[in-house]
N, C-alpha and C. Protein backbone atom coordinates (compact mmCIF):
# COMPACT_ATOMS: atom_id res chain seq x y z
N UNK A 1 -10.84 5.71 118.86
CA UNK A 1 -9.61 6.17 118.24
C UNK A 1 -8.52 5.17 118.52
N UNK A 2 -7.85 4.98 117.73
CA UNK A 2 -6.73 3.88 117.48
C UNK A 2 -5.70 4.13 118.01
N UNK A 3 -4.83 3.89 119.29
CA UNK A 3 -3.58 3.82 120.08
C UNK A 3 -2.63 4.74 119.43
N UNK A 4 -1.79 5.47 120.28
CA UNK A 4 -0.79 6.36 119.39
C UNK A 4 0.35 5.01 119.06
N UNK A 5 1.35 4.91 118.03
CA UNK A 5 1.89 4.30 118.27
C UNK A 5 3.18 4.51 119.09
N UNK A 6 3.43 3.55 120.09
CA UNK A 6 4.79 4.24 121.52
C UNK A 6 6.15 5.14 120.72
N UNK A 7 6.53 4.41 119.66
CA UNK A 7 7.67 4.96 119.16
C UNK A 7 7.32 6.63 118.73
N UNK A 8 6.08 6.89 118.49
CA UNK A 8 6.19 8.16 117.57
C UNK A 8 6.36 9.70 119.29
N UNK A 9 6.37 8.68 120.34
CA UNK A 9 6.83 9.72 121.54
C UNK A 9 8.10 10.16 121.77
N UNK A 10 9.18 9.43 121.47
CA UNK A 10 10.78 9.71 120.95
C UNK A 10 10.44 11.01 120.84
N UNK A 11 11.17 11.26 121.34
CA UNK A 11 11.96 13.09 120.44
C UNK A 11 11.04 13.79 121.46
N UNK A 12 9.83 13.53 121.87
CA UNK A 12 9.05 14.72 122.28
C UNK A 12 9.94 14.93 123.41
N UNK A 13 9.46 16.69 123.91
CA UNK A 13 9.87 17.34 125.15
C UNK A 13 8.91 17.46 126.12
N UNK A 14 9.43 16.96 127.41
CA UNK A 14 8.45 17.20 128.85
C UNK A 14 9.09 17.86 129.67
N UNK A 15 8.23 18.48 130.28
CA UNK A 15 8.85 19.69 131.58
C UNK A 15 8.15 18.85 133.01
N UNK A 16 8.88 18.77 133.89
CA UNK A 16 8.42 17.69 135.06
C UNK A 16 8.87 18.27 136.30
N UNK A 17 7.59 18.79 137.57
CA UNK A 17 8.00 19.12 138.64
C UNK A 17 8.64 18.23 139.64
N UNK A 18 9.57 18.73 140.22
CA UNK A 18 9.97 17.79 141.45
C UNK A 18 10.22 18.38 142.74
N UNK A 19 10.21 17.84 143.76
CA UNK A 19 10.01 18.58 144.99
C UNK A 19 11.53 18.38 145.38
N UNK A 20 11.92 19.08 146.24
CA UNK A 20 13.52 19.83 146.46
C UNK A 20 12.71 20.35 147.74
N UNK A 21 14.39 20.28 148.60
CA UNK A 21 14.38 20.72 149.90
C UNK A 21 13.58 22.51 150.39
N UNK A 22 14.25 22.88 149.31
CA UNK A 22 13.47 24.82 149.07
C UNK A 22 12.19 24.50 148.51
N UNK A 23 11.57 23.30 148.05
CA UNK A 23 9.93 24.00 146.97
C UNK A 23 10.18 22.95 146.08
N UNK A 24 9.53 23.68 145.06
CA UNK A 24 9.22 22.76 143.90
C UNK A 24 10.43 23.06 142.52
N UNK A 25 11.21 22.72 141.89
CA UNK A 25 12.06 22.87 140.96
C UNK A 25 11.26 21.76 139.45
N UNK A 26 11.22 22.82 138.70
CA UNK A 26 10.89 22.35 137.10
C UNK A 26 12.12 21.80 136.53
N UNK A 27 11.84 20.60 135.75
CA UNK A 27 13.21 19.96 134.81
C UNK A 27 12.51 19.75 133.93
N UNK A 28 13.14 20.31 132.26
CA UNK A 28 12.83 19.89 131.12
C UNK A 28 13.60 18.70 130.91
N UNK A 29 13.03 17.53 129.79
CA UNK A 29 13.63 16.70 128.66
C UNK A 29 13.42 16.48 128.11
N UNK A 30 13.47 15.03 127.62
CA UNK A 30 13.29 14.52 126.20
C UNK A 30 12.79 12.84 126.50
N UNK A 31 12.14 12.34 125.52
CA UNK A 31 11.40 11.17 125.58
C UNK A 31 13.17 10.81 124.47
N UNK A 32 13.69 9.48 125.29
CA UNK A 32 14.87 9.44 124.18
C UNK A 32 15.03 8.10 124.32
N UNK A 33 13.50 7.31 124.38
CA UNK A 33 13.48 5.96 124.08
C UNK A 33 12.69 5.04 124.67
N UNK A 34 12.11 3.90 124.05
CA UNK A 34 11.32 3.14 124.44
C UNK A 34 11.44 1.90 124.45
N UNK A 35 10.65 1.19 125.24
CA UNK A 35 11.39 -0.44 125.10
C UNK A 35 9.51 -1.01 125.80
N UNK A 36 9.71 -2.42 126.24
CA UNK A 36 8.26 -3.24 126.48
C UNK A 36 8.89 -3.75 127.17
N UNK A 37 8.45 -3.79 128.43
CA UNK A 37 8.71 -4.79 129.64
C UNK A 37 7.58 -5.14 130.56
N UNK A 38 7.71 -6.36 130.56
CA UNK A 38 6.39 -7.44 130.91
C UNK A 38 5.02 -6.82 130.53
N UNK A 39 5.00 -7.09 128.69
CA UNK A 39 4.29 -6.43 128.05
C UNK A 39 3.36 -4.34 128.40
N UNK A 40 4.53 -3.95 129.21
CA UNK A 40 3.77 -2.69 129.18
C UNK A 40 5.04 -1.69 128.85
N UNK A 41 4.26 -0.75 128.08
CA UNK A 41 5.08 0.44 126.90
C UNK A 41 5.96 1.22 128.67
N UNK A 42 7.35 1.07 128.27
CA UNK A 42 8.00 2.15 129.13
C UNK A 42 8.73 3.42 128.20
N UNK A 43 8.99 3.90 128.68
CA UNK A 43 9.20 5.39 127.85
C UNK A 43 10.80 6.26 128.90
N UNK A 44 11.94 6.36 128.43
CA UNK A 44 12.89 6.35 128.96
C UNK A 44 12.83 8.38 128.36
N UNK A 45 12.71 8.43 129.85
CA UNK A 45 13.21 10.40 129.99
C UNK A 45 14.35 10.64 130.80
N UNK A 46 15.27 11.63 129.47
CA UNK A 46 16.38 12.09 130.01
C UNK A 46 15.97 13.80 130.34
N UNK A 47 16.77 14.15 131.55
CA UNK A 47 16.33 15.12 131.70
C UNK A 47 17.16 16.38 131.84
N UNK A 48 16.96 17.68 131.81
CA UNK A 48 18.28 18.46 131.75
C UNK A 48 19.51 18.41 132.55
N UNK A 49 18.72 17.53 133.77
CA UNK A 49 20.82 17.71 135.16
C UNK A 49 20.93 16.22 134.79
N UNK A 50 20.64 15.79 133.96
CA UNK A 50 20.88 13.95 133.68
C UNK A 50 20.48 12.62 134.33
N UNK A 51 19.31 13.50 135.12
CA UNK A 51 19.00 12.14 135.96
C UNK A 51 18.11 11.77 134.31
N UNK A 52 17.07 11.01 134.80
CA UNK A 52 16.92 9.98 133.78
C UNK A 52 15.78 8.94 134.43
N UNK A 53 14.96 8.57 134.06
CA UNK A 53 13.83 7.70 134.36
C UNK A 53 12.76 6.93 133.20
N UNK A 54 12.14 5.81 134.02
CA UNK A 54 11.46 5.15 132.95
C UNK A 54 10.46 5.29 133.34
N UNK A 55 8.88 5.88 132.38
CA UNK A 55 7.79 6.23 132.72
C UNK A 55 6.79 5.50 132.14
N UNK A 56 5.77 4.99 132.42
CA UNK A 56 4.39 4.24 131.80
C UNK A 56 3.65 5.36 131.07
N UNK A 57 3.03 4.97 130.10
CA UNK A 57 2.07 6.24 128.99
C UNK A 57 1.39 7.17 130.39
N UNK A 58 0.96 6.48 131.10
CA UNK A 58 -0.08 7.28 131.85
C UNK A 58 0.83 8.70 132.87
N UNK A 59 2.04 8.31 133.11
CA UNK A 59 2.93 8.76 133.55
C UNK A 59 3.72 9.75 132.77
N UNK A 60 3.53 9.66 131.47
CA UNK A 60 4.28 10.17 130.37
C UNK A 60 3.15 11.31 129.85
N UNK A 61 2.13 11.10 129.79
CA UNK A 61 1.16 11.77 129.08
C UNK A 61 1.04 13.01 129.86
N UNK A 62 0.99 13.49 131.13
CA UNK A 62 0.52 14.72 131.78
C UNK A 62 1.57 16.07 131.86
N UNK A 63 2.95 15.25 131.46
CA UNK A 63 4.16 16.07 131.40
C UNK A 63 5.29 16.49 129.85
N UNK A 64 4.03 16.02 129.20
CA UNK A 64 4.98 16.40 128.00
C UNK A 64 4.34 17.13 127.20
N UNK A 65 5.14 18.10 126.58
CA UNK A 65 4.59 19.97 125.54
C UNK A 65 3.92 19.06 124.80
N UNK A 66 3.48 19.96 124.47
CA UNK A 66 2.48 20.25 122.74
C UNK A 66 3.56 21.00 121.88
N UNK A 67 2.95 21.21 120.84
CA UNK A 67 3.58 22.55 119.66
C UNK A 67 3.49 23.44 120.50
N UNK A 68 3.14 24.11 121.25
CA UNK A 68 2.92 25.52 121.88
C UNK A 68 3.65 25.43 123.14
N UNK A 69 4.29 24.13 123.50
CA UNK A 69 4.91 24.69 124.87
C UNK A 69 4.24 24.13 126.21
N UNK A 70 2.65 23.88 125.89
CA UNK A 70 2.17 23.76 127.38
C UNK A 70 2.23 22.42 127.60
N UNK A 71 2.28 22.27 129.17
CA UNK A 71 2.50 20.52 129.80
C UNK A 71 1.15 19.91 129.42
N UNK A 72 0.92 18.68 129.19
CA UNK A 72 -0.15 17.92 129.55
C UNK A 72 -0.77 17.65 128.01
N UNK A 73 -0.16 17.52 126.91
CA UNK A 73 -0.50 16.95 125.60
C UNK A 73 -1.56 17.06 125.53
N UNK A 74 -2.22 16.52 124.24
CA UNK A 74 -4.04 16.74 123.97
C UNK A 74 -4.49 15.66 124.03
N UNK A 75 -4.07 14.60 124.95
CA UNK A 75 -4.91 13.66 124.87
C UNK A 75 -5.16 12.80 123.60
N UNK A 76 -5.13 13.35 123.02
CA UNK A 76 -5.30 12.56 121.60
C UNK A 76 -4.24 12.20 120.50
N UNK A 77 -2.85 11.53 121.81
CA UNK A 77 -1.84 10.97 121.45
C UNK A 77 -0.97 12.19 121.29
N UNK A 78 0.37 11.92 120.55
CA UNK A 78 1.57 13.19 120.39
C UNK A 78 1.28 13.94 119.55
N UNK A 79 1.38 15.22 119.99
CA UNK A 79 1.53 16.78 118.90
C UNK A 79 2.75 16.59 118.42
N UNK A 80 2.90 17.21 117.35
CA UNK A 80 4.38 17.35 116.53
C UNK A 80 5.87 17.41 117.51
N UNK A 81 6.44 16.36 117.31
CA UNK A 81 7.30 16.46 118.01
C UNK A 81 8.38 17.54 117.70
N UNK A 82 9.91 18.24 118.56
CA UNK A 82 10.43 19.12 118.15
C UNK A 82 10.73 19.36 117.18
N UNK A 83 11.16 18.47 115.91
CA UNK A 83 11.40 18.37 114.49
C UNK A 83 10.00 18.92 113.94
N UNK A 84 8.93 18.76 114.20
CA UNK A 84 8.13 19.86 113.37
C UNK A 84 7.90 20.97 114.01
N UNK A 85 8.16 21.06 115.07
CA UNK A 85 7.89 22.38 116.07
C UNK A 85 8.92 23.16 115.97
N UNK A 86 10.03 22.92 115.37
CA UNK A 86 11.40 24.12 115.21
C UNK A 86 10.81 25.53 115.40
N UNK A 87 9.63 25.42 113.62
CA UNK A 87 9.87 26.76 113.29
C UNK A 87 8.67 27.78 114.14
N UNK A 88 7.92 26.73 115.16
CA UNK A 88 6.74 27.60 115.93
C UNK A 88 7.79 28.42 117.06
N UNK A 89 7.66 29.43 116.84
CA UNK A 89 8.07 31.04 118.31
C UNK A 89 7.59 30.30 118.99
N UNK A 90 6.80 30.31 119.37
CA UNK A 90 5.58 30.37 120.93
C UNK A 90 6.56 28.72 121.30
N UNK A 91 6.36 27.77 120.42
CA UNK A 91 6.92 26.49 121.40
C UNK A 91 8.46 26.87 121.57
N UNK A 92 9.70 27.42 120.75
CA UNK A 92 10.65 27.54 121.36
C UNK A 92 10.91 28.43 122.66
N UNK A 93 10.21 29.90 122.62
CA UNK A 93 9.82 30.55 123.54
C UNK A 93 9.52 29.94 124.79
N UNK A 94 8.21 29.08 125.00
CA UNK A 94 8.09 28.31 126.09
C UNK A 94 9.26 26.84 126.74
N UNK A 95 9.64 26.61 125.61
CA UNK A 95 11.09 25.15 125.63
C UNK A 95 11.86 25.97 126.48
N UNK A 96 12.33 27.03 125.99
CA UNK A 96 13.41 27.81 126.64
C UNK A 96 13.37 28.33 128.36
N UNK A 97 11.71 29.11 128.43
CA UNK A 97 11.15 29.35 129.78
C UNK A 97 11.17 28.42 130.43
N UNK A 98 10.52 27.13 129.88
CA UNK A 98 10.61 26.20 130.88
C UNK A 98 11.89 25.27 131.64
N UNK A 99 13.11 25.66 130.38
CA UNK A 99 14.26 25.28 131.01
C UNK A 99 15.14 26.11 132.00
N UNK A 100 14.52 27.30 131.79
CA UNK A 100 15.40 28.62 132.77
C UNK A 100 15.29 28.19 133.78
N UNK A 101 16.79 28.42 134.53
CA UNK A 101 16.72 28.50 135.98
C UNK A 101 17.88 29.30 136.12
N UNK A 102 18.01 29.97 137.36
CA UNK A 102 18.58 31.07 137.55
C UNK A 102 20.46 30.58 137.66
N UNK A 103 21.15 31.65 137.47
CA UNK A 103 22.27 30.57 137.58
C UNK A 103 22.88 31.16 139.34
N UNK A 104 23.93 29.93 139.43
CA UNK A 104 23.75 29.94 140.93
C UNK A 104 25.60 30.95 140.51
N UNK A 105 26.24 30.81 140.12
CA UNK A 105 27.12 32.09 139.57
C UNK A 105 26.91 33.34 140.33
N UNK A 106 28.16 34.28 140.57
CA UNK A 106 27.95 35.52 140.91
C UNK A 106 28.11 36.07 140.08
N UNK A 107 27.12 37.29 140.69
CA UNK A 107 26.66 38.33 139.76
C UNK A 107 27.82 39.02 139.29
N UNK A 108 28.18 39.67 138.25
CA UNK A 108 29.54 40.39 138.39
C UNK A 108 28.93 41.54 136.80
N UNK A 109 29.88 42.31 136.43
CA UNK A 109 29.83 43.58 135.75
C UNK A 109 31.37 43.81 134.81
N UNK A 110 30.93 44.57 134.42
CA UNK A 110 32.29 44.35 132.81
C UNK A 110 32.43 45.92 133.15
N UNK A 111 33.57 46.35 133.42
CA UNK A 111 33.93 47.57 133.20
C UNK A 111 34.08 47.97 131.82
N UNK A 112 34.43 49.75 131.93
CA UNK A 112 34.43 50.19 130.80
C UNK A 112 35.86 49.98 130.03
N UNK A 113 37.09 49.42 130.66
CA UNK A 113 37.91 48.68 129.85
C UNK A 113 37.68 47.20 129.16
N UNK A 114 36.20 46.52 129.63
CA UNK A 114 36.09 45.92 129.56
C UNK A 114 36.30 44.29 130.85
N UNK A 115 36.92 44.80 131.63
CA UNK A 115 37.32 43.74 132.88
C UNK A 115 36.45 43.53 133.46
N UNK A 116 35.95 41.99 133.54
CA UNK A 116 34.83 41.77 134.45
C UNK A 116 34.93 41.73 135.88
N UNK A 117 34.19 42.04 136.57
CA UNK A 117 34.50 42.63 137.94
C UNK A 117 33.43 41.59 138.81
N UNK A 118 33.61 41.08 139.85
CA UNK A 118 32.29 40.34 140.52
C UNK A 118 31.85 41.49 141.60
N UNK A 119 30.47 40.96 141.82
CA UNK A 119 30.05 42.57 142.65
C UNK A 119 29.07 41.09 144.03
């Protein structure tokens, strides 16, 4: 089978664990560019708190959705990137899960005049 070509990885979305002082914390992004340096494909991921990194295919391949949401592509180069995946539920559904994180905000409550109250 014939090489994906690097550019058609643009646009795709990857969800990427990283280890943090508490555990493990998930970050979604985006493949939002590519370039060749000393002839090998790098692949530039921005990620939801803005860090940002440059990854090799092999590095790139185990962390980025499919149409459906799940990490680790099919191997057999890029699934539809988000522009054809809009209108699939199941991949926005999972885009979204995988970007949740809890907010660090207090909890608070809306009275029945409406006044939000922190609790």
């Amino acid at each position: 089978a014939a090489a994906a070509d690097p550019a058609s990885y643009v646009g795709r979305l990857v969800r990427k664990a990283f280890k943090d002082g508490a555990g493990t914390v998930h970050f979604g992004g985006t493949v939002d560019g590519h370039k060749v340096v000393a002839k090998k494909d790098l692949f530039h991921v921005t990620y939801e708190d803005d860090d940002a990194e440059d990854l090799e295919l092999h590095e790139l391949t185990p962390i980025l959705l499919d149409a459906d949401g799940n990490v680790g592509g099919s191997g057999a180069g890029p699934a539809p990137g988000p522009a054809v995946a809009k209108g699939n539920a199941a991949f926005q559904r999972a885009t979204l899960m995988a970007n949740w994180k809890p907010s660090s905000r207090p909890a608070h409550a809306v009275s029945a005049s409406g006044a939000r109250t922190e609790s």
